[in-house]
PDB file of N, CA and C in Angstrom:
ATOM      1  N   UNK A   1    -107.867  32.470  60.510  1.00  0.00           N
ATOM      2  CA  UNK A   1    -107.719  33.714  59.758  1.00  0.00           C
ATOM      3  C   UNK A   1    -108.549  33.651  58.484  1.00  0.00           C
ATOM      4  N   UNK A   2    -109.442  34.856  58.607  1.00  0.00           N
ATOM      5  CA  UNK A   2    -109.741  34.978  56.945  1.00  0.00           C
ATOM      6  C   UNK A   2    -109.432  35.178  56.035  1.00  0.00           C
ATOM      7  N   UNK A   3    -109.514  35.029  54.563  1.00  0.00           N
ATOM      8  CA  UNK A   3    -108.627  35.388  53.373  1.00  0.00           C
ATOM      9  C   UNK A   3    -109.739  36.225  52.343  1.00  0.00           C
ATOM     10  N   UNK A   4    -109.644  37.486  52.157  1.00  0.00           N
ATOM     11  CA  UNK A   4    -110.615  37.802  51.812  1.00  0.00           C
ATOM     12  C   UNK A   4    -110.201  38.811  50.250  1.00  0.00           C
ATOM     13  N   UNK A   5    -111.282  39.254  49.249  1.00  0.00           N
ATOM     14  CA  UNK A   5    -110.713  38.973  48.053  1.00  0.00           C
ATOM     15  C   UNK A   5    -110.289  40.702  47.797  1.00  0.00           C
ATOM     16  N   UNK A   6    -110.565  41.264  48.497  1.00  0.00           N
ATOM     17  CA  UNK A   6    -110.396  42.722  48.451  1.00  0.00           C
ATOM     18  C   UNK A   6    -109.402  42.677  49.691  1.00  0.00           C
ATOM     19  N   UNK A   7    -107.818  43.815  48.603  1.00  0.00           N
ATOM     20  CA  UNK A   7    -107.049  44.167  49.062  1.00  0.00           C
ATOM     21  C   UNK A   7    -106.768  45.745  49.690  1.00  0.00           C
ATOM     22  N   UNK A   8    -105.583  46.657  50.501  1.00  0.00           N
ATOM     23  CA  UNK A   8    -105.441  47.747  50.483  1.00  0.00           C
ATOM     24  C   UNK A   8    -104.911  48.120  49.082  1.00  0.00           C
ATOM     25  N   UNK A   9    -105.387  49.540  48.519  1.00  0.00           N
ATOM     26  CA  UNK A   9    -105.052  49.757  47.325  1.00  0.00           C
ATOM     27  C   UNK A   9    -106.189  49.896  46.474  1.00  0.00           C
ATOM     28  N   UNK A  10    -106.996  48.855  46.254  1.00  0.00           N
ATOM     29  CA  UNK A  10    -108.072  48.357  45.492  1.00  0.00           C
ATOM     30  C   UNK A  10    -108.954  49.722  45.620  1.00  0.00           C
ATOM     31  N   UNK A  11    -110.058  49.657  44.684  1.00  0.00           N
ATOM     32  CA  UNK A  11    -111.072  50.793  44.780  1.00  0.00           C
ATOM     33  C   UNK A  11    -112.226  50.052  44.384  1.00  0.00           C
ATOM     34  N   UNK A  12    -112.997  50.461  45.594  1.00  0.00           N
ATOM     35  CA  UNK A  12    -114.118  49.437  45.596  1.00  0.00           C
ATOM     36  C   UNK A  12    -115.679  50.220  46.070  1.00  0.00           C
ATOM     37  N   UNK A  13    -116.664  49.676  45.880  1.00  0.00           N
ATOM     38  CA  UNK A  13    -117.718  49.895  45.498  1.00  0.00           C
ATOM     39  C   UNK A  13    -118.881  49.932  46.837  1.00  0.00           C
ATOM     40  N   UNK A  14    -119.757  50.759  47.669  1.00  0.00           N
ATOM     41  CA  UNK A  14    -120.447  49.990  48.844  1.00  0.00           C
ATOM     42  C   UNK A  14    -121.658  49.712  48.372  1.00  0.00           C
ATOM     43  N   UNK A  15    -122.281  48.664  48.177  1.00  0.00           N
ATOM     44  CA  UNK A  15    -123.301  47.786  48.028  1.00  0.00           C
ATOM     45  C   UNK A  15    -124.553  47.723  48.630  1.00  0.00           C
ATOM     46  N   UNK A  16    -124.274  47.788  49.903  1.00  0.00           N
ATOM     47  CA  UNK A  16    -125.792  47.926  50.465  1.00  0.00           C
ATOM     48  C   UNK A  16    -125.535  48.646  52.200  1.00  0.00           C
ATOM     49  N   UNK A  17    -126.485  49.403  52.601  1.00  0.00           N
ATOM     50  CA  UNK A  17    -126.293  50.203  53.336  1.00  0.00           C
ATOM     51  C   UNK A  17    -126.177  51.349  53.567  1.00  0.00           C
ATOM     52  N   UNK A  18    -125.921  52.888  54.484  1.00  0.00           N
ATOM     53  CA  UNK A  18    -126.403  53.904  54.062  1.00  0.00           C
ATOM     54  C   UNK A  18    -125.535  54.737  53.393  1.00  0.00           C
ATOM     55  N   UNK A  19    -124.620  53.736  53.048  1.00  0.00           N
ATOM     56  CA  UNK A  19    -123.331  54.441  52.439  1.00  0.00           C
ATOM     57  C   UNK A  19    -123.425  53.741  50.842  1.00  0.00           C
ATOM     58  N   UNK A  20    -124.662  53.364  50.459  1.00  0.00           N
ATOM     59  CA  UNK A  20    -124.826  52.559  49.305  1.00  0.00           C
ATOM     60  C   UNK A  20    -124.487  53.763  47.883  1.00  0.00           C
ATOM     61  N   UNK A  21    -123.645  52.992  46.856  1.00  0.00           N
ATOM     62  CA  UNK A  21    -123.525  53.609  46.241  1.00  0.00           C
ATOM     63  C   UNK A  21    -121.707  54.239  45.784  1.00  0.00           C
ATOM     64  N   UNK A  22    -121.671  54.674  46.959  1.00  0.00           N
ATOM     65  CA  UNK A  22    -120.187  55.342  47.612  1.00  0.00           C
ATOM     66  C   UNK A  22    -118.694  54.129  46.780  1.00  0.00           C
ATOM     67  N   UNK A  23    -117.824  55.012  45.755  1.00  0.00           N
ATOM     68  CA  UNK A  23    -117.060  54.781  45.664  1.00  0.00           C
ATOM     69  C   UNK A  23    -115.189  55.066  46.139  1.00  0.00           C
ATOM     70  N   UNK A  24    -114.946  53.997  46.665  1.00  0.00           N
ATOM     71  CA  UNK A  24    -113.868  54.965  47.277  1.00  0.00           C
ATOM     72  C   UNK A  24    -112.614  53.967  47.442  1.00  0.00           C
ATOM     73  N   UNK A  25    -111.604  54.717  47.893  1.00  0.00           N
ATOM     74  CA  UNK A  25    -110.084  53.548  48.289  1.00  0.00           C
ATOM     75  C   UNK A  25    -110.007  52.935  49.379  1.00  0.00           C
ATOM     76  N   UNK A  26    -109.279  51.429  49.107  1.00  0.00           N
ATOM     77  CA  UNK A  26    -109.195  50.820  50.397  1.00  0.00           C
ATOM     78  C   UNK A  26    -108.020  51.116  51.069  1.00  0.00           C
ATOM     79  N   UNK A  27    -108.477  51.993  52.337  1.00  0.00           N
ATOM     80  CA  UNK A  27    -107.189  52.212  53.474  1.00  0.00           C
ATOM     81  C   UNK A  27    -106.852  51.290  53.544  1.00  0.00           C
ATOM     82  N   UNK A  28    -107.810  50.227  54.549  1.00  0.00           N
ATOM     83  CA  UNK A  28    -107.183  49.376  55.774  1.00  0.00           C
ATOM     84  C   UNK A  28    -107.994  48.197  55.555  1.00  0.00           C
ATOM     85  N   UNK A  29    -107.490  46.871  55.118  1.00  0.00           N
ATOM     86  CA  UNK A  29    -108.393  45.402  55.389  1.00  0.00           C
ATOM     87  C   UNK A  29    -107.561  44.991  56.598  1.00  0.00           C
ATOM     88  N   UNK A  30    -109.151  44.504  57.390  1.00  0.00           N
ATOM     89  CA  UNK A  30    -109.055  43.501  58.583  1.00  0.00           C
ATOM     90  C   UNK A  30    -109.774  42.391  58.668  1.00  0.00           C
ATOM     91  N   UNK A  31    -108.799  41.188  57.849  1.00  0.00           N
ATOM     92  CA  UNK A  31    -109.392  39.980  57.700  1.00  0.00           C
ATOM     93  C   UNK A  31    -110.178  39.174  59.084  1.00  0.00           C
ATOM     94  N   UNK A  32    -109.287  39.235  60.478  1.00  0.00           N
ATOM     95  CA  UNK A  32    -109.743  38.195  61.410  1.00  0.00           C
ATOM     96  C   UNK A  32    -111.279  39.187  62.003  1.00  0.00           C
ATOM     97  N   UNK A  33    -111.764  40.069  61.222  1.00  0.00           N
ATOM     98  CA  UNK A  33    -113.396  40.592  61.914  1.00  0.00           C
ATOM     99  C   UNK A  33    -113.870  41.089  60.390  1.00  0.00           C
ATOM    100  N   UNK A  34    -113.503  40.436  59.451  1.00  0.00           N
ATOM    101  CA  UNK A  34    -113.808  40.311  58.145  1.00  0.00           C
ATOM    102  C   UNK A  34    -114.652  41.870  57.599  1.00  0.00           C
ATOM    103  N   UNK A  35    -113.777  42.934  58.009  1.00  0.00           N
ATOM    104  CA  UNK A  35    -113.859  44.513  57.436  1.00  0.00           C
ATOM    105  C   UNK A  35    -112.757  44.704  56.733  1.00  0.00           C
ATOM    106  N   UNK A  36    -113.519  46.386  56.222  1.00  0.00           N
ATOM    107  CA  UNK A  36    -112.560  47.014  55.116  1.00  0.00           C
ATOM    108  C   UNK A  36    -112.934  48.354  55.793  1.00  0.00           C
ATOM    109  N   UNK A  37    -111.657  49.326  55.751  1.00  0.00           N
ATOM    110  CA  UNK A  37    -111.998  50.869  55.526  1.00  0.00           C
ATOM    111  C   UNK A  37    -111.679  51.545  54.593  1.00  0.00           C
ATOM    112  N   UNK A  38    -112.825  52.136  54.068  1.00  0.00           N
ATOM    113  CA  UNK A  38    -112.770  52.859  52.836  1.00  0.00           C
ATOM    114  C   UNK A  38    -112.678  54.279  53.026  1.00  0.00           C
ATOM    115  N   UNK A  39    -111.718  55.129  52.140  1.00  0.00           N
ATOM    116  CA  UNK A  39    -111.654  56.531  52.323  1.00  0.00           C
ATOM    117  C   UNK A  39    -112.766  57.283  52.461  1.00  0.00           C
ATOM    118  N   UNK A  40    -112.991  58.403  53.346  1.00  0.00           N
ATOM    119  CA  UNK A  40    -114.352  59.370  53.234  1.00  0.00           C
ATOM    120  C   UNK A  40    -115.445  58.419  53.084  1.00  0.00           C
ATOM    121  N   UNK A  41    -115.707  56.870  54.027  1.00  0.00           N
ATOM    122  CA  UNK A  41    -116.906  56.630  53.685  1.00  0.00           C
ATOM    123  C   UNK A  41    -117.326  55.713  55.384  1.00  0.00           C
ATOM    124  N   UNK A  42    -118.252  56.052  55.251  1.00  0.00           N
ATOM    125  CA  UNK A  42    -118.662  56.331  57.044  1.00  0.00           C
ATOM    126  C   UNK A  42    -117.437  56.127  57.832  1.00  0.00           C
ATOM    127  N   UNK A  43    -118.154  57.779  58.029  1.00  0.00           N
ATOM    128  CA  UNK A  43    -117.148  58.775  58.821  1.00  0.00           C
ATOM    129  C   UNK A  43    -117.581  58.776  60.206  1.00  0.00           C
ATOM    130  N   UNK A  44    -117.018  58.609  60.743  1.00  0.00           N
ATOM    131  CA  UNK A  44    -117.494  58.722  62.851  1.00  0.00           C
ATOM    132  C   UNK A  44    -116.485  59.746  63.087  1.00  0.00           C
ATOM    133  N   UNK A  45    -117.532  60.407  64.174  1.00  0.00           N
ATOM    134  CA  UNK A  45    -117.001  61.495  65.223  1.00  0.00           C
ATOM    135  C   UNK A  45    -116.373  60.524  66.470  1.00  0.00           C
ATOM    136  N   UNK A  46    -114.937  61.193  66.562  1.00  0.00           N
ATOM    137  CA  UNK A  46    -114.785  60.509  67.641  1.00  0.00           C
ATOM    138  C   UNK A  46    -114.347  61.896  68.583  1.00  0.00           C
ATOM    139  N   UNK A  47    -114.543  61.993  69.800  1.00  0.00           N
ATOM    140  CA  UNK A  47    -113.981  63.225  71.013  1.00  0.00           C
ATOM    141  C   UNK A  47    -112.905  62.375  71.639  1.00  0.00           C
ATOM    142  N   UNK A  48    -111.838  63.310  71.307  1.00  0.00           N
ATOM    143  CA  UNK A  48    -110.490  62.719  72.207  1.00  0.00           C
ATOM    144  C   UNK A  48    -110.188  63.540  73.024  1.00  0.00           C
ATOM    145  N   UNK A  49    -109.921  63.267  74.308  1.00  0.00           N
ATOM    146  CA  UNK A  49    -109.075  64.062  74.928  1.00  0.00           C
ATOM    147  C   UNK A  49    -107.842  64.605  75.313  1.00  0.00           C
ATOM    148  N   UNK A  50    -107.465  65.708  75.645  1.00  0.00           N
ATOM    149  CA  UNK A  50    -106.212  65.667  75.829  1.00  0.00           C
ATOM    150  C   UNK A  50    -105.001  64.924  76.408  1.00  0.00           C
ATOM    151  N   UNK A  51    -104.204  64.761  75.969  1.00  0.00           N
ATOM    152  CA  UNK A  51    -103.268  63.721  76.587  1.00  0.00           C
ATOM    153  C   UNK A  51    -102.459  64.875  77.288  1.00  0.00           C
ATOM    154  N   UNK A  52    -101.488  65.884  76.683  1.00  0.00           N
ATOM    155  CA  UNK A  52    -101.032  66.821  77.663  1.00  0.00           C
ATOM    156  C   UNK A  52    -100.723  67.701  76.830  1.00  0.00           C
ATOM    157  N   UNK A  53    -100.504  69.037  77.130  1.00  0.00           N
ATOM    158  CA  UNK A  53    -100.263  70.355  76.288  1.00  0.00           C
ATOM    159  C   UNK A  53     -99.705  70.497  75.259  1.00  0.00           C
ATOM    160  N   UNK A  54     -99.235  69.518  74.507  1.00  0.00           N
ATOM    161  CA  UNK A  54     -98.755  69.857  73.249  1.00  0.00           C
ATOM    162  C   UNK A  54     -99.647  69.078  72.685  1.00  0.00           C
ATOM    163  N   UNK A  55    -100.180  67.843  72.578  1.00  0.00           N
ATOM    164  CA  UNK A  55    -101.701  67.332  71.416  1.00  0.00           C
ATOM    165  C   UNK A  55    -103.000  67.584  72.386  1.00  0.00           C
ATOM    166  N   UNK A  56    -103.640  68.195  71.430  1.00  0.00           N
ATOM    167  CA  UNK A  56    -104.540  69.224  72.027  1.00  0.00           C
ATOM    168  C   UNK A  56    -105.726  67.954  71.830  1.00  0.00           C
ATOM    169  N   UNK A  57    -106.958  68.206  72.508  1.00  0.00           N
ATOM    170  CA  UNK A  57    -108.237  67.443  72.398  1.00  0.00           C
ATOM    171  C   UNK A  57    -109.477  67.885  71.365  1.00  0.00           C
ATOM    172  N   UNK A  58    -109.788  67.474  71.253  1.00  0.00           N
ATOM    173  CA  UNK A  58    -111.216  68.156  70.385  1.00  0.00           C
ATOM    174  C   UNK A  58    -111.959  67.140  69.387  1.00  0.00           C
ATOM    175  N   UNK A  59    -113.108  67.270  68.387  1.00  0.00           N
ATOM    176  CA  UNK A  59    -113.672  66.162  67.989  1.00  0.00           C
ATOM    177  C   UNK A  59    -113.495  65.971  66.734  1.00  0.00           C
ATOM    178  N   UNK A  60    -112.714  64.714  66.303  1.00  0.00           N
ATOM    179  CA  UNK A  60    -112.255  64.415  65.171  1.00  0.00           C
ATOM    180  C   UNK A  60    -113.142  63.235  64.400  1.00  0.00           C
ATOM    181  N   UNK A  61    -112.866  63.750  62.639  1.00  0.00           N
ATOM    182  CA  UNK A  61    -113.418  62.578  62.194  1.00  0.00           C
ATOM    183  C   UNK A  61    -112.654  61.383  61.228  1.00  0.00           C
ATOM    184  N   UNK A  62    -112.874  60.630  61.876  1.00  0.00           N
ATOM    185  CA  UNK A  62    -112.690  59.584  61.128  1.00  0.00           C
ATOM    186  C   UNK A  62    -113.492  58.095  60.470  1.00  0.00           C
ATOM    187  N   UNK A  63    -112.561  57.356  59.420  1.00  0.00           N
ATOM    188  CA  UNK A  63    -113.193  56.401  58.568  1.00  0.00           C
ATOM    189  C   UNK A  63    -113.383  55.392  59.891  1.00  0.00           C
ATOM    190  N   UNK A  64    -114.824  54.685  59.615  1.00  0.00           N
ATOM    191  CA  UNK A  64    -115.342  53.308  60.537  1.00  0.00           C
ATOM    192  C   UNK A  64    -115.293  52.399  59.718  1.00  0.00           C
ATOM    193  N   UNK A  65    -114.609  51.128  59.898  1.00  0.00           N
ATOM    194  CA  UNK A  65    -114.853  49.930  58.975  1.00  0.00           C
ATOM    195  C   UNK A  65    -116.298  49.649  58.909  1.00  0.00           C
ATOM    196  N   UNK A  66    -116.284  48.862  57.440  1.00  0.00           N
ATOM    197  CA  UNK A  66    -117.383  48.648  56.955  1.00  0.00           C
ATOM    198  C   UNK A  66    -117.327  46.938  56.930  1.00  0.00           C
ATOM    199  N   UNK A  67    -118.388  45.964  56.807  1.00  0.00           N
ATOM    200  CA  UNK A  67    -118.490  44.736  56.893  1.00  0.00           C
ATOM    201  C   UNK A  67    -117.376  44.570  55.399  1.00  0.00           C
ATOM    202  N   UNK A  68    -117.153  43.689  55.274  1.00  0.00           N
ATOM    203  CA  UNK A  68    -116.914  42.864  53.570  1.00  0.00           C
ATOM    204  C   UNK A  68    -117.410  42.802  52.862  1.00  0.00           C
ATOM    205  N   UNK A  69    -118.423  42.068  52.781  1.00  0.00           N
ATOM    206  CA  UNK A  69    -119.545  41.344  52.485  1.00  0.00           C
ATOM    207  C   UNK A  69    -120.643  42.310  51.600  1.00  0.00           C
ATOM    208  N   UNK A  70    -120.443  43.983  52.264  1.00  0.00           N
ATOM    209  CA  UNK A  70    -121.318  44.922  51.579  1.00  0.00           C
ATOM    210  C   UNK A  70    -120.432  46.219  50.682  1.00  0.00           C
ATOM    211  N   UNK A  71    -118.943  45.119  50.351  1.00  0.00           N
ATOM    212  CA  UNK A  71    -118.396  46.183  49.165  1.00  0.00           C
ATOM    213  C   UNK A  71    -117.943  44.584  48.220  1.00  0.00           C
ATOM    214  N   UNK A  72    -118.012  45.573  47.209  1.00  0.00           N
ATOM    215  CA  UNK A  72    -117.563  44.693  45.984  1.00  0.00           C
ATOM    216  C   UNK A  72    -116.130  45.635  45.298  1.00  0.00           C
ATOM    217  N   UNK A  73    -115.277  44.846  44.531  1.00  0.00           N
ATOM    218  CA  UNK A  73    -114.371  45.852  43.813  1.00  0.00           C
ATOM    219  C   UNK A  73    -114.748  46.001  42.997  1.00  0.00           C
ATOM    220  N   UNK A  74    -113.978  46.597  41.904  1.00  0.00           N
ATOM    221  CA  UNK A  74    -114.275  47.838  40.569  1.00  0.00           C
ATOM    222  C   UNK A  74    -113.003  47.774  40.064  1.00  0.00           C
ATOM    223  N   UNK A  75    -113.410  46.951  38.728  1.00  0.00           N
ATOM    224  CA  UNK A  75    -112.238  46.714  37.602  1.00  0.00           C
ATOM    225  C   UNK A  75    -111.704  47.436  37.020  1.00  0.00           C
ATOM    226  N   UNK A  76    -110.158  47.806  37.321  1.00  0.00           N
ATOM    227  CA  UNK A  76    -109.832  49.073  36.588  1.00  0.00           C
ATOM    228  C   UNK A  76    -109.834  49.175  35.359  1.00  0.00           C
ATOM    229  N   UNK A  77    -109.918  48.200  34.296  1.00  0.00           N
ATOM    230  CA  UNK A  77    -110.015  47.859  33.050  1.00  0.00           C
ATOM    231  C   UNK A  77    -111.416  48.268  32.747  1.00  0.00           C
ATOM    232  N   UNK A  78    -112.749  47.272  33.415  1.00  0.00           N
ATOM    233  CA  UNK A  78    -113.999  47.829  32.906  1.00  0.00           C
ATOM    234  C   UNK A  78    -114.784  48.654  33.459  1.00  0.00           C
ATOM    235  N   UNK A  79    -114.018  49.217  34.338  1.00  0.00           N
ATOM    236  CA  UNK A  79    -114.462  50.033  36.048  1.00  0.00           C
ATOM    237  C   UNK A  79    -116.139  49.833  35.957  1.00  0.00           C
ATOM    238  N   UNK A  80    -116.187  48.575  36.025  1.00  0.00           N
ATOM    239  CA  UNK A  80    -117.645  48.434  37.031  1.00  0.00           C
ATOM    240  C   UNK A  80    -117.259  47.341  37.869  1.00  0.00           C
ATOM    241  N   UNK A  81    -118.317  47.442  39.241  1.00  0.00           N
ATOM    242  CA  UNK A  81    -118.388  46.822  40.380  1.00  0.00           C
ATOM    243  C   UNK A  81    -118.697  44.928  39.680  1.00  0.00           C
ATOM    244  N   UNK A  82    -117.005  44.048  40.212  1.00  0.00           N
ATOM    245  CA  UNK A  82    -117.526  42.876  40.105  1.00  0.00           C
ATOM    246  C   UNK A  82    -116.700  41.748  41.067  1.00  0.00           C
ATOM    247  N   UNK A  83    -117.476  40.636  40.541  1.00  0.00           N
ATOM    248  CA  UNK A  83    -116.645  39.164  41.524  1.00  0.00           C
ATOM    249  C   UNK A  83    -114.967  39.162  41.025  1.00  0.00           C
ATOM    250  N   UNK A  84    -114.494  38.376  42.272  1.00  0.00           N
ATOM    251  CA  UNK A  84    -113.107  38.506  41.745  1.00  0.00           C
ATOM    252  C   UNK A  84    -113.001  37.206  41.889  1.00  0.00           C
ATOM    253  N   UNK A  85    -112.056  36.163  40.725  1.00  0.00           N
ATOM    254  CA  UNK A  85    -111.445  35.149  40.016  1.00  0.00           C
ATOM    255  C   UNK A  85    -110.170  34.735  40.783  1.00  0.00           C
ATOM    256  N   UNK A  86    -109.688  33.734  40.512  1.00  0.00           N
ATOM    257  CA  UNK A  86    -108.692  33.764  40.607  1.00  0.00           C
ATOM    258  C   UNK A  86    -108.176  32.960  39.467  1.00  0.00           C
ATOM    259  N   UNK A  87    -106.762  33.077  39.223  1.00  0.00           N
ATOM    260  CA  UNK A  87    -106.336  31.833  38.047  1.00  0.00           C
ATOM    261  C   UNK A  87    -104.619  32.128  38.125  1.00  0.00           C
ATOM    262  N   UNK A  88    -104.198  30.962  38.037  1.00  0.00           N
ATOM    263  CA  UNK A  88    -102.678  30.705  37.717  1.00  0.00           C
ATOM    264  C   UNK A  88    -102.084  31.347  36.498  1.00  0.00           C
ATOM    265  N   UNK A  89    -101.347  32.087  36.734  1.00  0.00           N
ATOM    266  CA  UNK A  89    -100.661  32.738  35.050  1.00  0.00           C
ATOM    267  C   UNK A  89     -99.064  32.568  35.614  1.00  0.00           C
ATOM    268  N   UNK A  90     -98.246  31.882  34.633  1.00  0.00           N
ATOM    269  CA  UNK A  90     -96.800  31.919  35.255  1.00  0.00           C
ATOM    270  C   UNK A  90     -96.261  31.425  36.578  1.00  0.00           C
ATOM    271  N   UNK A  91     -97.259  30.192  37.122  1.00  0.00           N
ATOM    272  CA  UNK A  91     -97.269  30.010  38.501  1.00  0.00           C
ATOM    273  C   UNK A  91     -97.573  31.131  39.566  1.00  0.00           C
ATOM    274  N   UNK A  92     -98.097  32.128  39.051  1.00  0.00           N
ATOM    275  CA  UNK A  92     -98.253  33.009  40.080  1.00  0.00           C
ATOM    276  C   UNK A  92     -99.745  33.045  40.530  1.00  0.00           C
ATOM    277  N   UNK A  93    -100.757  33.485  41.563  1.00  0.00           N
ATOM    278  CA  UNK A  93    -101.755  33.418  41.888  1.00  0.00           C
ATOM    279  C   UNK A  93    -102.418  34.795  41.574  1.00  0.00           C
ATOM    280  N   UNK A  94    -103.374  34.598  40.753  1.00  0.00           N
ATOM    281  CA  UNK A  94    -103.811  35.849  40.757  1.00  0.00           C
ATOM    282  C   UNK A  94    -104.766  36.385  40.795  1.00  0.00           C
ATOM    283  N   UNK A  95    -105.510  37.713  41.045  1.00  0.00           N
ATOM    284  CA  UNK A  95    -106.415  37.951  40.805  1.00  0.00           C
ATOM    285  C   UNK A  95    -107.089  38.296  39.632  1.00  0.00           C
ATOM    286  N   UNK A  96    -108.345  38.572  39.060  1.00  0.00           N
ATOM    287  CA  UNK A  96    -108.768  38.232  37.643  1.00  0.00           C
ATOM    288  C   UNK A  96    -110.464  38.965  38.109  1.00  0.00           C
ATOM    289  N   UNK A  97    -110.734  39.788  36.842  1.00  0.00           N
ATOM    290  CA  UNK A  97    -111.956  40.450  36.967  1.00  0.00           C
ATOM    291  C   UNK A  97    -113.192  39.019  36.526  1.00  0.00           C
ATOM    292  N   UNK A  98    -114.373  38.814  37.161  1.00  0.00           N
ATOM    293  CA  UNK A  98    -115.296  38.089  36.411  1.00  0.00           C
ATOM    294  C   UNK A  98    -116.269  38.618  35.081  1.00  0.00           C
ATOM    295  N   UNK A  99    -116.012  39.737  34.767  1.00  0.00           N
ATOM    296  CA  UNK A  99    -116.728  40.173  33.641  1.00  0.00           C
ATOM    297  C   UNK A  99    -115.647  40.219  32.646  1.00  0.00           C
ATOM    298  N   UNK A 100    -114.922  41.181  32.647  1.00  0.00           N
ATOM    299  CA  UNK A 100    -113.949  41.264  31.636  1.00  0.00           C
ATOM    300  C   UNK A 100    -112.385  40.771  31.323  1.00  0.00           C
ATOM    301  N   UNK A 101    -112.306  39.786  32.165  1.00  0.00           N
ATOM    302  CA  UNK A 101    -111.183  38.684  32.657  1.00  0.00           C
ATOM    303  C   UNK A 101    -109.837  39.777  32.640  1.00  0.00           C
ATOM    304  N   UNK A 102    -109.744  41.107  33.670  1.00  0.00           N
ATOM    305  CA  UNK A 102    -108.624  41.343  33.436  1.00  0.00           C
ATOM    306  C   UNK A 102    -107.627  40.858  34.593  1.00  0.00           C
ATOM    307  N   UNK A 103    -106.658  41.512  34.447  1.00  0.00           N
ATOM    308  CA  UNK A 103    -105.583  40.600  36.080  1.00  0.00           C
ATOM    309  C   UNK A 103    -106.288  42.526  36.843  1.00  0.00           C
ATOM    310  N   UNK A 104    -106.436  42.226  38.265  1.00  0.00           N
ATOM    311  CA  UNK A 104    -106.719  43.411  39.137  1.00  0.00           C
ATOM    312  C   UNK A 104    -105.274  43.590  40.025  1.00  0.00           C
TER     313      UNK A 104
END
């Protein structure tokens, strides 16, 4: 299993790719294929079909995970895109901005 430093919740940054730029929330992390899905950010058409007369078929869109590797988070303290820390405070494990040392 992977352990990876961006959580759901977090608001994070896409880095490289055609969605570069794009700030948005993390729906959904999936550590064991090391993605993230981010709100409104590559969006796929998917066509479903009908299952039976009451949910109807037609072409919907939805969020496609994105690699890891090409989002960074965004410090709510200095809200710019950075590495994330970790450090012990109170025995607890935590996370920690690398620019402006806040807890995330």
């Amino acid at each position: 299993m992977n352990t990876l430093n961006i959580k759901k919740g977090d608001t994070a940054v896409v880095i490289s790719g055609k969605e570069k730029g794009k700030e948005a929330k993390v729906l959904r992390v999936i550590p064991d294929k090391n993605r993230v899905i981010l709100e409104k950010v590559n969006m796929l058409t998917k066509h479903k079909k009908p299952k039976n007369q009451t949910t109807p078929g037609g072409i919907i869109k939805q969020e496609g995970p994105i690699d890891a590797s090409n989002v960074m988070v965004v410090c709510p303290k200095c809200s710019k895109a950075t590495r994330v820390g970790h450090e012990i405070k109170n025995g607890e494990k935590v996370r920690v901005c690398k620019k402006c040392g806040a807890q995330l």
